[in-house]
N, C-alpha and C. Protein backbone atom coordinates (compact mmCIF):
# COMPACT_ATOMS: atom_id res chain seq x y z
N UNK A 1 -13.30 8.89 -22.95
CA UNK A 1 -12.32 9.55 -22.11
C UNK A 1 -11.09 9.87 -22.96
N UNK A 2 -10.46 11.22 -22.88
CA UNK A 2 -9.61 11.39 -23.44
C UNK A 2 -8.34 10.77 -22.60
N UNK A 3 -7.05 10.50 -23.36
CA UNK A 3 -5.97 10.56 -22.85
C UNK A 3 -5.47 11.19 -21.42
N UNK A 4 -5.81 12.46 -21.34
CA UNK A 4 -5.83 13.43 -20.23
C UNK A 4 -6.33 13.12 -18.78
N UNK A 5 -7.59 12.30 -19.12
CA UNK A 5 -8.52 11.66 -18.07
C UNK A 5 -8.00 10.14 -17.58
N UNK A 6 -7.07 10.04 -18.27
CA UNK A 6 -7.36 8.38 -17.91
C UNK A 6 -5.41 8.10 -17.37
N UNK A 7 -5.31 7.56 -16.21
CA UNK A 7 -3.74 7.36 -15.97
C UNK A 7 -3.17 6.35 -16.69
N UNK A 8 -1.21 6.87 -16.63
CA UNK A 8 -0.62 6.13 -17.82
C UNK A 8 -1.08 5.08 -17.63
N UNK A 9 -0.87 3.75 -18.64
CA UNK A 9 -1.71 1.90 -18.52
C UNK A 9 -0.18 1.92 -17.28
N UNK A 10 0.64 1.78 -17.54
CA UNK A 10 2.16 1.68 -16.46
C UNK A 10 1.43 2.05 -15.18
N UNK A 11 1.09 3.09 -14.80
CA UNK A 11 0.27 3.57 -13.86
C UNK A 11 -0.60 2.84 -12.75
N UNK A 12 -1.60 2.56 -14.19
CA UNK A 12 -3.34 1.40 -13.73
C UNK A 12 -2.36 0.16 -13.46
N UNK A 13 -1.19 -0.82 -14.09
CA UNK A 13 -0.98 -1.87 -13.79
C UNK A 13 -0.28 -1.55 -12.49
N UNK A 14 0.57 -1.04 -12.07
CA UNK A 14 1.04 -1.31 -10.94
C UNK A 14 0.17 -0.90 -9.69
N UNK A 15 -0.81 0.26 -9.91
CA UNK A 15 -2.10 0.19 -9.30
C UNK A 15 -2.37 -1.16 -8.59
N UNK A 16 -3.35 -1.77 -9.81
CA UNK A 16 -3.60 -3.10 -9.63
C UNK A 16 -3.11 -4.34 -8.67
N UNK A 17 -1.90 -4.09 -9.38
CA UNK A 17 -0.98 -4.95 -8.83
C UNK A 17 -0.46 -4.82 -7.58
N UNK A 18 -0.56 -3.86 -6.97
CA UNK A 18 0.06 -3.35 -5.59
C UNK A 18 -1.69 -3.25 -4.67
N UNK A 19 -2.52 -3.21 -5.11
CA UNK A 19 -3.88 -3.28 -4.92
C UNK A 19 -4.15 -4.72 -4.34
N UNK A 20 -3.66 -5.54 -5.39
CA UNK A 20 -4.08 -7.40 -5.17
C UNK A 20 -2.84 -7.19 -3.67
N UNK A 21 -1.93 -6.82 -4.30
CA UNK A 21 -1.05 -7.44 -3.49
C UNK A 21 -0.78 -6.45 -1.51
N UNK A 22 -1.67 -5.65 -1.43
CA UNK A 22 -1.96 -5.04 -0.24
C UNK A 22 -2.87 -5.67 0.05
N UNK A 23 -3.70 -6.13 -0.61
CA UNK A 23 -5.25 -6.68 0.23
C UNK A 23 -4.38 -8.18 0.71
N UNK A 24 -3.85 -8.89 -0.19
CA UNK A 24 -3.73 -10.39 0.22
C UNK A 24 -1.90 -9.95 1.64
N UNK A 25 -1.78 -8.54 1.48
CA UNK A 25 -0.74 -8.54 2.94
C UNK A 25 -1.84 -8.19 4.38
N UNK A 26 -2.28 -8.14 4.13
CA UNK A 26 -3.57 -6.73 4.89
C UNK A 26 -4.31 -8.04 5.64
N UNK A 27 -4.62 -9.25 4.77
CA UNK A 27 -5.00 -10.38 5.01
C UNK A 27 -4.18 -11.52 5.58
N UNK A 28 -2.83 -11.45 5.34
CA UNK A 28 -1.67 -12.20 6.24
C UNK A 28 -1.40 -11.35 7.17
N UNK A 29 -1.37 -10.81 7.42
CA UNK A 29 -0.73 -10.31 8.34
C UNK A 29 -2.00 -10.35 9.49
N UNK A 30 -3.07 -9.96 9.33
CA UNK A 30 -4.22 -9.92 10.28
C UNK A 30 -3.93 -11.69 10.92
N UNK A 31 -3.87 -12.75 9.68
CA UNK A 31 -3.72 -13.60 9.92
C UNK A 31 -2.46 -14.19 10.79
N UNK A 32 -1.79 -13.83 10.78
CA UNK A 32 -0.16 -14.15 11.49
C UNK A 32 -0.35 -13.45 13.20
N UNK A 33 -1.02 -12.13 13.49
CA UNK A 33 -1.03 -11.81 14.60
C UNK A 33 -2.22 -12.81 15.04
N UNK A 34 -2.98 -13.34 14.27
CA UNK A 34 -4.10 -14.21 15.61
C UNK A 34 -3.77 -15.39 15.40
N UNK A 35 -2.77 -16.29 15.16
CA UNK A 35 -2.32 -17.55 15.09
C UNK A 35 -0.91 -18.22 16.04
N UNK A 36 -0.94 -18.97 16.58
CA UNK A 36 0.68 -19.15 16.91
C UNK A 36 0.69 -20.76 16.77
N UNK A 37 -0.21 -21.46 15.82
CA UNK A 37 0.16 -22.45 15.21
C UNK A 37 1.24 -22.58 13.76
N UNK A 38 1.54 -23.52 13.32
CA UNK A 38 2.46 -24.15 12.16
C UNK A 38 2.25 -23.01 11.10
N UNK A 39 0.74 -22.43 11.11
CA UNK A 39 0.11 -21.26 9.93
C UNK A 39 0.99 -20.39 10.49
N UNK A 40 1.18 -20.00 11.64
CA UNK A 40 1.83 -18.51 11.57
C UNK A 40 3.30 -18.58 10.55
N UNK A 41 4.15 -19.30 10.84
CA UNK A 41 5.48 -19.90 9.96
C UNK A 41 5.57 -19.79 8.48
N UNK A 42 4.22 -20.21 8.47
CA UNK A 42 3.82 -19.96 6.62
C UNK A 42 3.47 -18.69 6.21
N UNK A 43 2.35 -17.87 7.22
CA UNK A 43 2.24 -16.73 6.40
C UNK A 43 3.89 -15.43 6.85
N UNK A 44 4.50 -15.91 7.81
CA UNK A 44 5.34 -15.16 7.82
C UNK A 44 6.19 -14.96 6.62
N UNK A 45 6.75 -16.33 6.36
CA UNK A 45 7.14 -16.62 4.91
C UNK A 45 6.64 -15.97 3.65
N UNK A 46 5.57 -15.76 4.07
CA UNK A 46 4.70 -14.88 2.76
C UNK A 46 4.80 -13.19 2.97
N UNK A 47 4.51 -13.13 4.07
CA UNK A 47 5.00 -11.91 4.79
C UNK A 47 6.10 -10.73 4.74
N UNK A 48 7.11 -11.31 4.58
CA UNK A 48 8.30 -10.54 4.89
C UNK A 48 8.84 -10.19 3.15
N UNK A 49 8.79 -11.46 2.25
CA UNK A 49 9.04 -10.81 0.96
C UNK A 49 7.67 -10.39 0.07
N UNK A 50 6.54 -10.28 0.43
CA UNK A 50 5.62 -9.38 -0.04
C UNK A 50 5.64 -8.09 0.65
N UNK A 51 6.53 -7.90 1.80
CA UNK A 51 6.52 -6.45 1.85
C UNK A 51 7.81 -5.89 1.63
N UNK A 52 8.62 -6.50 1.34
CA UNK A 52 9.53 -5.99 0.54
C UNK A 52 9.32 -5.63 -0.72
N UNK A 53 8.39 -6.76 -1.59
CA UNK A 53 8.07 -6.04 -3.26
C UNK A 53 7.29 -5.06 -3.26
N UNK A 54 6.37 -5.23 -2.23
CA UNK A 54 5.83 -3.55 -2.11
C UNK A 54 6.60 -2.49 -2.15
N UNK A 55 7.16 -2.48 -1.05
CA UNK A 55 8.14 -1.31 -0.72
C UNK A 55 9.00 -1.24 -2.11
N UNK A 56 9.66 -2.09 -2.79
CA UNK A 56 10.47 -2.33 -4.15
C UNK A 56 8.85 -1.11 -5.10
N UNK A 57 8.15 -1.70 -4.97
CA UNK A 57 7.33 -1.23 -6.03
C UNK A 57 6.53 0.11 -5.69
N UNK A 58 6.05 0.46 -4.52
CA UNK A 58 5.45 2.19 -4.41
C UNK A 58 7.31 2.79 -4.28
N UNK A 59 8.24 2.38 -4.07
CA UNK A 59 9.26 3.30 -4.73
C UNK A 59 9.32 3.61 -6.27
N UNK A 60 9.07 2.23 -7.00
CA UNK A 60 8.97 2.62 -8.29
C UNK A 60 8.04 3.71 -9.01
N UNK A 61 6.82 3.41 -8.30
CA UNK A 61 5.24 4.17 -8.43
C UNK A 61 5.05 5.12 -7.88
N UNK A 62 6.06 5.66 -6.77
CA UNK A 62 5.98 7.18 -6.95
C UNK A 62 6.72 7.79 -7.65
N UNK A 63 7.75 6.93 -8.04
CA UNK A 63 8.92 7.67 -9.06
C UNK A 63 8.47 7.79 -10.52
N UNK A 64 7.08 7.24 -10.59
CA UNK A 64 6.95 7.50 -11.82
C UNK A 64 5.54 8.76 -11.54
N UNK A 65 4.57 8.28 -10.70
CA UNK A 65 3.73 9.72 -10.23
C UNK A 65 4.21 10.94 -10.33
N UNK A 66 5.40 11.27 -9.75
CA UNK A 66 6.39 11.97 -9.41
C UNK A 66 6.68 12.45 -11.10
N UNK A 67 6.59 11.86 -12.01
CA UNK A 67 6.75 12.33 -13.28
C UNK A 67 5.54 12.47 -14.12
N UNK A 68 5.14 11.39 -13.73
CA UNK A 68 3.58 11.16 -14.70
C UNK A 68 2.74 11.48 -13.91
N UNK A 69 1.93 13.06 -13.93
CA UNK A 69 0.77 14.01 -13.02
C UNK A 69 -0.42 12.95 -12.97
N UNK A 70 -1.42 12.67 -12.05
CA UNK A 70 -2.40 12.35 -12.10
C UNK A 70 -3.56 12.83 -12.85
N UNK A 71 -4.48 12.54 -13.58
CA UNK A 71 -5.20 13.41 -14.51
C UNK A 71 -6.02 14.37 -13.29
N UNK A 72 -6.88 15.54 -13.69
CA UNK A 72 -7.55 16.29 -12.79
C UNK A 72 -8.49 15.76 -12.03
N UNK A 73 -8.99 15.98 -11.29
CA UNK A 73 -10.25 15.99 -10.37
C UNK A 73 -11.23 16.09 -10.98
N UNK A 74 -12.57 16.29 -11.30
CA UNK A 74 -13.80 16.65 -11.43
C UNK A 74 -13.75 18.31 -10.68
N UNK A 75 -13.81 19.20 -12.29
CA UNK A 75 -13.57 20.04 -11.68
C UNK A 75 -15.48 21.05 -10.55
N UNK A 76 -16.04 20.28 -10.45
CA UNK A 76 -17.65 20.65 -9.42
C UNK A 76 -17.08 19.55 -8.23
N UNK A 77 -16.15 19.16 -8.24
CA UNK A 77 -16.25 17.99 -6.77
C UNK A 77 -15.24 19.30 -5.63
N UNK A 78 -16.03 19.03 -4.89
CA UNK A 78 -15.79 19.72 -3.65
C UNK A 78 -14.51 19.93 -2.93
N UNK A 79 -13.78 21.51 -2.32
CA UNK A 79 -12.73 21.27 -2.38
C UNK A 79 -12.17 20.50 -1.16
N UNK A 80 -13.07 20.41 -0.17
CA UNK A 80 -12.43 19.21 0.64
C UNK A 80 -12.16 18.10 0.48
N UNK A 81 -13.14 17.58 -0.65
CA UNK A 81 -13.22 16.31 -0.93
C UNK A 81 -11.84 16.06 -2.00
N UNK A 82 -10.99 17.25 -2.68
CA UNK A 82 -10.31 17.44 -3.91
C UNK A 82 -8.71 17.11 -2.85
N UNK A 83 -9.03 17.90 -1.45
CA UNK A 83 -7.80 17.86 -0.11
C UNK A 83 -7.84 16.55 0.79
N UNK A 84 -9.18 16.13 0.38
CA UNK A 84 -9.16 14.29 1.15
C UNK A 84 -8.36 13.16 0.21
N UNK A 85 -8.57 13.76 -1.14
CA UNK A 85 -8.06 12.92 -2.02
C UNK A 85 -6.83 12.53 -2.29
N UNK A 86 -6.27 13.94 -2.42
CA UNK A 86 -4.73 13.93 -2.37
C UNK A 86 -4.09 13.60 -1.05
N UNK A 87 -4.62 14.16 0.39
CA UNK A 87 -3.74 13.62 1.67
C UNK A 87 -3.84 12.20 1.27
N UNK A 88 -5.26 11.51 1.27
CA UNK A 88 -5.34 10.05 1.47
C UNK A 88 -4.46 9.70 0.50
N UNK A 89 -4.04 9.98 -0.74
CA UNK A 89 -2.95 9.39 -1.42
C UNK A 89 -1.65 9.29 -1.12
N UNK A 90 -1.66 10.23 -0.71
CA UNK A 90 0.18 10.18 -0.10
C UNK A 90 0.14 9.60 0.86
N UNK A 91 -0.51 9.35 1.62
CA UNK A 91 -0.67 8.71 3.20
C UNK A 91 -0.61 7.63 2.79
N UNK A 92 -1.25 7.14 1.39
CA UNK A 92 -1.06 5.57 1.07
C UNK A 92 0.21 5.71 0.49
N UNK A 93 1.23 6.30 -0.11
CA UNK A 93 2.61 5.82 -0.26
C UNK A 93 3.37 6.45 0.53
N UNK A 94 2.85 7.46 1.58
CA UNK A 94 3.80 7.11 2.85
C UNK A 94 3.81 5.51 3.52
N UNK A 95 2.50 5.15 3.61
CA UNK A 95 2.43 3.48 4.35
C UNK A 95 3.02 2.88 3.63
N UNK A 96 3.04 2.36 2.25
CA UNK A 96 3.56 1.61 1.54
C UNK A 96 5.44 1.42 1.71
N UNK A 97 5.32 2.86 1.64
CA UNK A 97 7.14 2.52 1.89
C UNK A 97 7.48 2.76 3.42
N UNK A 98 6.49 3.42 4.16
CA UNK A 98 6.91 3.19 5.78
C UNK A 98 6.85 1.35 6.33
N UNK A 99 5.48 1.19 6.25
CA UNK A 99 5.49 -0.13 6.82
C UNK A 99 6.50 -0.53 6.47
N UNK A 100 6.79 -1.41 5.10
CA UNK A 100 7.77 -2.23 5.58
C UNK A 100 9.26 -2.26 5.76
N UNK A 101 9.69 -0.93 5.68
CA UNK A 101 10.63 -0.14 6.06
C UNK A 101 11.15 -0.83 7.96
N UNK A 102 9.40 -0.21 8.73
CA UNK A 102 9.17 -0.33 9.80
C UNK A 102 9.69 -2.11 10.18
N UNK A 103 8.44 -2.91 9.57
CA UNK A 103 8.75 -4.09 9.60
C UNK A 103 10.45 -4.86 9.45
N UNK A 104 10.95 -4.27 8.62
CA UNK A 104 12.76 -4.62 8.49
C UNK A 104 13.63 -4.30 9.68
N UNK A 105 13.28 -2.92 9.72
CA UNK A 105 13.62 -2.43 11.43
C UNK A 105 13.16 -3.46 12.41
N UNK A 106 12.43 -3.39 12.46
CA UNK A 106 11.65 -3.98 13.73
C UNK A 106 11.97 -5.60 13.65
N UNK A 107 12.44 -6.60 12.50
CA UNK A 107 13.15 -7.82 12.41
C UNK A 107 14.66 -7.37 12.67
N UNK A 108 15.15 -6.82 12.24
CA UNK A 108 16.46 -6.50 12.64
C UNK A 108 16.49 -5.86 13.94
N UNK A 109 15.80 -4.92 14.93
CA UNK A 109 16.16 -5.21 16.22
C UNK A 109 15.86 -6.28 17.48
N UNK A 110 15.13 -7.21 16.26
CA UNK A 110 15.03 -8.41 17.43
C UNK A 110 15.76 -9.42 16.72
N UNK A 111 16.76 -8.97 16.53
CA UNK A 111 17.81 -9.89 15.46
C UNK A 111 17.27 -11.26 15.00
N UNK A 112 16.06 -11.07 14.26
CA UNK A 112 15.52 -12.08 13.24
C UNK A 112 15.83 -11.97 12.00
N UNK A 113 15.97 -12.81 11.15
CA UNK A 113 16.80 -12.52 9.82
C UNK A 113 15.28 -12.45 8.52
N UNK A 114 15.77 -11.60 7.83
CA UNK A 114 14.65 -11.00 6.88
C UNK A 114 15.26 -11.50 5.27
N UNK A 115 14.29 -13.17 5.39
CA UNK A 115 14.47 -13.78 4.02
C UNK A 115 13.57 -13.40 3.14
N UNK A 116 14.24 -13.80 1.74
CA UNK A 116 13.09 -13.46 0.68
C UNK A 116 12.94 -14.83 -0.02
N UNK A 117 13.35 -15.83 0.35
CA UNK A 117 12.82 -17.24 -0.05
C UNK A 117 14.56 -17.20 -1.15
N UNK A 118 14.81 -18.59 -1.60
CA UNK A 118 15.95 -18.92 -2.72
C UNK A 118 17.31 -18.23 -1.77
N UNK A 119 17.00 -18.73 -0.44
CA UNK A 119 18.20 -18.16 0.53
C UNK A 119 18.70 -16.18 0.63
N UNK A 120 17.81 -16.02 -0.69
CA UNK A 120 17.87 -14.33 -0.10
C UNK A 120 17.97 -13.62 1.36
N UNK A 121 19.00 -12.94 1.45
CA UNK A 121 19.03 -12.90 3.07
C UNK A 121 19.28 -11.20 2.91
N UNK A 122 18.32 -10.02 3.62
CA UNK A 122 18.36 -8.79 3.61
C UNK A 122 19.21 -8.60 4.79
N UNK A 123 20.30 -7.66 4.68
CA UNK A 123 20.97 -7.54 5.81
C UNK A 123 20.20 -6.75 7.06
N UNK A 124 20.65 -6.33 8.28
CA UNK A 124 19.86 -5.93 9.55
C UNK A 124 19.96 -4.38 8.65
N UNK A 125 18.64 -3.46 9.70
CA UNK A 125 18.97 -2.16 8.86
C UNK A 125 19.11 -1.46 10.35
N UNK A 126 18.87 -2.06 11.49
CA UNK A 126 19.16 -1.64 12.89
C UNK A 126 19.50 -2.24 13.69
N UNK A 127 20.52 -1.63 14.77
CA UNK A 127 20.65 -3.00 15.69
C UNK A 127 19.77 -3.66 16.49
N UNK A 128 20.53 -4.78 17.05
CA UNK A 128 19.58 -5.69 17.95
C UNK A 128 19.58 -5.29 19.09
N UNK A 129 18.21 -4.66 19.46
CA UNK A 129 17.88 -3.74 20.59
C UNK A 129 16.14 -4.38 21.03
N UNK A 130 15.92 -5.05 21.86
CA UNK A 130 14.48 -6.20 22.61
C UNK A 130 13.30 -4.47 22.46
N UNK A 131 14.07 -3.63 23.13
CA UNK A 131 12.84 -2.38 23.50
C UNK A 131 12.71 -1.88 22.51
N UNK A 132 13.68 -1.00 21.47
CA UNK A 132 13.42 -0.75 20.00
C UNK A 132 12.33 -1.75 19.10
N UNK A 133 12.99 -3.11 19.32
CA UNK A 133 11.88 -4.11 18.47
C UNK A 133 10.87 -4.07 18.96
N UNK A 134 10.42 -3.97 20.34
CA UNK A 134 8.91 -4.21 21.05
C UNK A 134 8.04 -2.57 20.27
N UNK A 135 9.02 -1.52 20.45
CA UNK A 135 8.16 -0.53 20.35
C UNK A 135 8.06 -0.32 18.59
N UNK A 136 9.17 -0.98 17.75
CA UNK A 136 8.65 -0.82 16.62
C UNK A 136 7.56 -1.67 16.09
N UNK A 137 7.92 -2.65 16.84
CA UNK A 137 6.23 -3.66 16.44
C UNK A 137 4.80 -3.11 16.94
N UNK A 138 4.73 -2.06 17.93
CA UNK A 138 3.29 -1.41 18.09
C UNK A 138 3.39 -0.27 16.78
N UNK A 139 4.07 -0.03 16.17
CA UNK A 139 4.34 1.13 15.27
C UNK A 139 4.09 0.58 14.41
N UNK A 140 4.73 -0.76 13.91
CA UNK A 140 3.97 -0.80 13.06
C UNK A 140 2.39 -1.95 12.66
N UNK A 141 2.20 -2.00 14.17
CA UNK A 141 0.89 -2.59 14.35
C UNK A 141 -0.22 -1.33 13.52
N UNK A 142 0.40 -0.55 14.69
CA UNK A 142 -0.72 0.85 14.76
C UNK A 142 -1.09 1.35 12.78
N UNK A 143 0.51 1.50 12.30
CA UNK A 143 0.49 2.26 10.80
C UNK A 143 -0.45 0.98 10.01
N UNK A 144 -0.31 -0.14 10.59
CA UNK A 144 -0.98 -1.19 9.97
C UNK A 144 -2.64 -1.26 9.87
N UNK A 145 -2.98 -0.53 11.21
CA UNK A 145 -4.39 -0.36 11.04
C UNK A 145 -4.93 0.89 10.03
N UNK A 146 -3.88 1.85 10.74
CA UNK A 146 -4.13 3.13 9.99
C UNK A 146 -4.23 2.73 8.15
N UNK A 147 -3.27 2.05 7.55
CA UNK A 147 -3.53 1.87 6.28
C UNK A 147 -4.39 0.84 5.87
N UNK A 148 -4.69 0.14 6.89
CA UNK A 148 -6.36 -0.78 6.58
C UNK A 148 -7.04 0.22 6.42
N UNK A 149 -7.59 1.13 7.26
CA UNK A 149 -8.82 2.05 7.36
C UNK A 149 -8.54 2.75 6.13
N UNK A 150 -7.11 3.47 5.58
CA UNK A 150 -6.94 4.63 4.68
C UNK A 150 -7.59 3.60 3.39
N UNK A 151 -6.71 2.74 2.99
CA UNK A 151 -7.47 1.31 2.36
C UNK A 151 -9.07 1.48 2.09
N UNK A 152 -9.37 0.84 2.88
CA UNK A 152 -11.00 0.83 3.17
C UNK A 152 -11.51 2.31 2.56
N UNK A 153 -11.05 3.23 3.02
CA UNK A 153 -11.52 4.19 2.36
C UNK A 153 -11.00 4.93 1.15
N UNK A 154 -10.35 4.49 0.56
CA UNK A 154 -9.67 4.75 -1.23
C UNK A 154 -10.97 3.71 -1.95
N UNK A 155 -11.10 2.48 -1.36
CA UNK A 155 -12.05 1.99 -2.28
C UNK A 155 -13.35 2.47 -1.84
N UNK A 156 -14.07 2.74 -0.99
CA UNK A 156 -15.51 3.53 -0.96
C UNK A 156 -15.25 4.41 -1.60
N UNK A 157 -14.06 5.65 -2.34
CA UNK A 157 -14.29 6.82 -2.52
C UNK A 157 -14.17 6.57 -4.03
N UNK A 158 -13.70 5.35 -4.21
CA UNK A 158 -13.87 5.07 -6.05
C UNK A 158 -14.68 4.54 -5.98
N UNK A 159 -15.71 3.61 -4.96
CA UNK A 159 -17.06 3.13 -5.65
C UNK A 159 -18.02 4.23 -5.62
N UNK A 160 -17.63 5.39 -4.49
CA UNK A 160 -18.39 6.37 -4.72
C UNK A 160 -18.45 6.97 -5.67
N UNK A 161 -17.51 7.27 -6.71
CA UNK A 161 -17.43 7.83 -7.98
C UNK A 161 -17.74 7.39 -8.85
N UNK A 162 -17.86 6.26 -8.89
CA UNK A 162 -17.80 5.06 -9.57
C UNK A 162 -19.54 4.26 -10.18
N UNK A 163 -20.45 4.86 -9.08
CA UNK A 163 -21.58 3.95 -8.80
C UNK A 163 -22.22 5.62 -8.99
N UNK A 164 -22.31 5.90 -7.96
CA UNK A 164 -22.70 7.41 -7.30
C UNK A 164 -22.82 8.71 -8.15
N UNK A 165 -21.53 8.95 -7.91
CA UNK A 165 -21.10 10.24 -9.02
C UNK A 165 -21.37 10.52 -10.18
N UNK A 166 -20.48 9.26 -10.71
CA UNK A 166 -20.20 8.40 -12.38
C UNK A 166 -18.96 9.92 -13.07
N UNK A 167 -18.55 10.02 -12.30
CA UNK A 167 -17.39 11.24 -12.87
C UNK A 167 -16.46 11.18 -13.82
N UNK A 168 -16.18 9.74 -13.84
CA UNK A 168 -14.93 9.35 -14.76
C UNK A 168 -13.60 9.02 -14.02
N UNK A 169 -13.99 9.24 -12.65
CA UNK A 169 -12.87 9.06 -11.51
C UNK A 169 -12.22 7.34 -11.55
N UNK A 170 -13.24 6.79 -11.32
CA UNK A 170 -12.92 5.44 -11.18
C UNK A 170 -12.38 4.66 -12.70
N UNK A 171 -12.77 5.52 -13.83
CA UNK A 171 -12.23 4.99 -15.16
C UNK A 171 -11.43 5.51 -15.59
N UNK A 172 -10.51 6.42 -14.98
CA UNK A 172 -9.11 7.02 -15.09
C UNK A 172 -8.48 5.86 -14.31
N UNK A 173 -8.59 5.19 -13.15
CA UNK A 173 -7.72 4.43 -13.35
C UNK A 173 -8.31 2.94 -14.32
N UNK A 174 -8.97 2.50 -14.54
CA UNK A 174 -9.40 1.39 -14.83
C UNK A 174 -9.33 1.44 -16.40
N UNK A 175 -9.34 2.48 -16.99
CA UNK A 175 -8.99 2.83 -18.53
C UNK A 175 -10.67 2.44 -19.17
N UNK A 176 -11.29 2.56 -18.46
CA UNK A 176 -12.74 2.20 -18.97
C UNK A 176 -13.63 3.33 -19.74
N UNK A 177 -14.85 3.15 -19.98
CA UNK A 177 -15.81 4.26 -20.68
C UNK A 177 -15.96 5.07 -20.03
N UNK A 178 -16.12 6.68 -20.55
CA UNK A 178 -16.70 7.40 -19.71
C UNK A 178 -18.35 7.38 -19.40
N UNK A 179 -18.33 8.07 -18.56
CA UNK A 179 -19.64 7.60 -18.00
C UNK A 179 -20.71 8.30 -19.03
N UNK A 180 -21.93 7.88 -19.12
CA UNK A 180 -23.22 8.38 -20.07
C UNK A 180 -23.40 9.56 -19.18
């Protein structure tokens, strides 16, 4: 794979890294809505400043997308499939920086305070309003499923490339061989 094909390594790591770290929120959080034992307390704790470093970090990662182009498509892959690719991407860093945007809102109008552990304390970003908080918490229930499913389907469409195809899709980000 040339240079051209393969995204910056800056790129693939925060990939990665925002990858581990969506699946293990994707997984608290599922966990925190079906609990209202001592566990819920804990993963909230885990909760609120992992979606803040998210949000900290797809700001960073589009600001660098935003500079650093994605390499091309496969230029025989289909053009819907070329218009699924790109919506589903932005839809994943619209979620990334909506959710927990949403989530801050939605602690600040039920005037709960939004720690990041070492007494870090994020100030409110809205007021304390019971109906605002009720309806931002289905909002961001709902964006929460929506980016499970978008999720779920970014990784079928790289194992599809990946297993299936063998395009070189999945080793642009992974910095791996091109395919035989």
């Amino acid at each position: 794979m040339s240079r051209s094909d393969t995204f910056h390594p800056f790129a693939r790591v925060l990939h990665w890294l925002m990858a581990l770290m969506i699946l293990t929120m994707l997984f608290v959080g599922a966990g925190m809505v079906s609990t209202v034992e001592t566990k819920h307390d804990w993963l909230l704790a885990i909760h609120k400043p992992l979606g803040i470093t998210i949000f900290v970090l797809a700001l960073i990662r589009l600001g660098f997308r935003l500079t650093h182009p994605a390499p091309p498509l496969p230029a025989d892959m289909p053009l819907w499939q070329k218009l699924a690719a790109h919506a589903s991407h932005w839809l994943l860093y619209a979620l990334m920086i909506a959710l927990p945007l949403i989530g801050w809102g939605m602690l600040s109008a039920g005037n709960y305070p939004v720690t990041l552990g070492g007494g870090l304390l994020l100030p409110p970003i809205l007021p304390s309003d019971p109906l605002l908080f009720a309806w931002l918490r289905e909002v961001h229930r709902y964006l929460a499923w929506l980016f499970f499913l978008t999720f779920l389907a970014h990784m079928g469409a790289a194992l599809m490339h990946g297993l299936i195809r063998r395009d070189g899709v999945l080793q642009s980000m992974t910095g791996g061989r091109a395919p035989d």
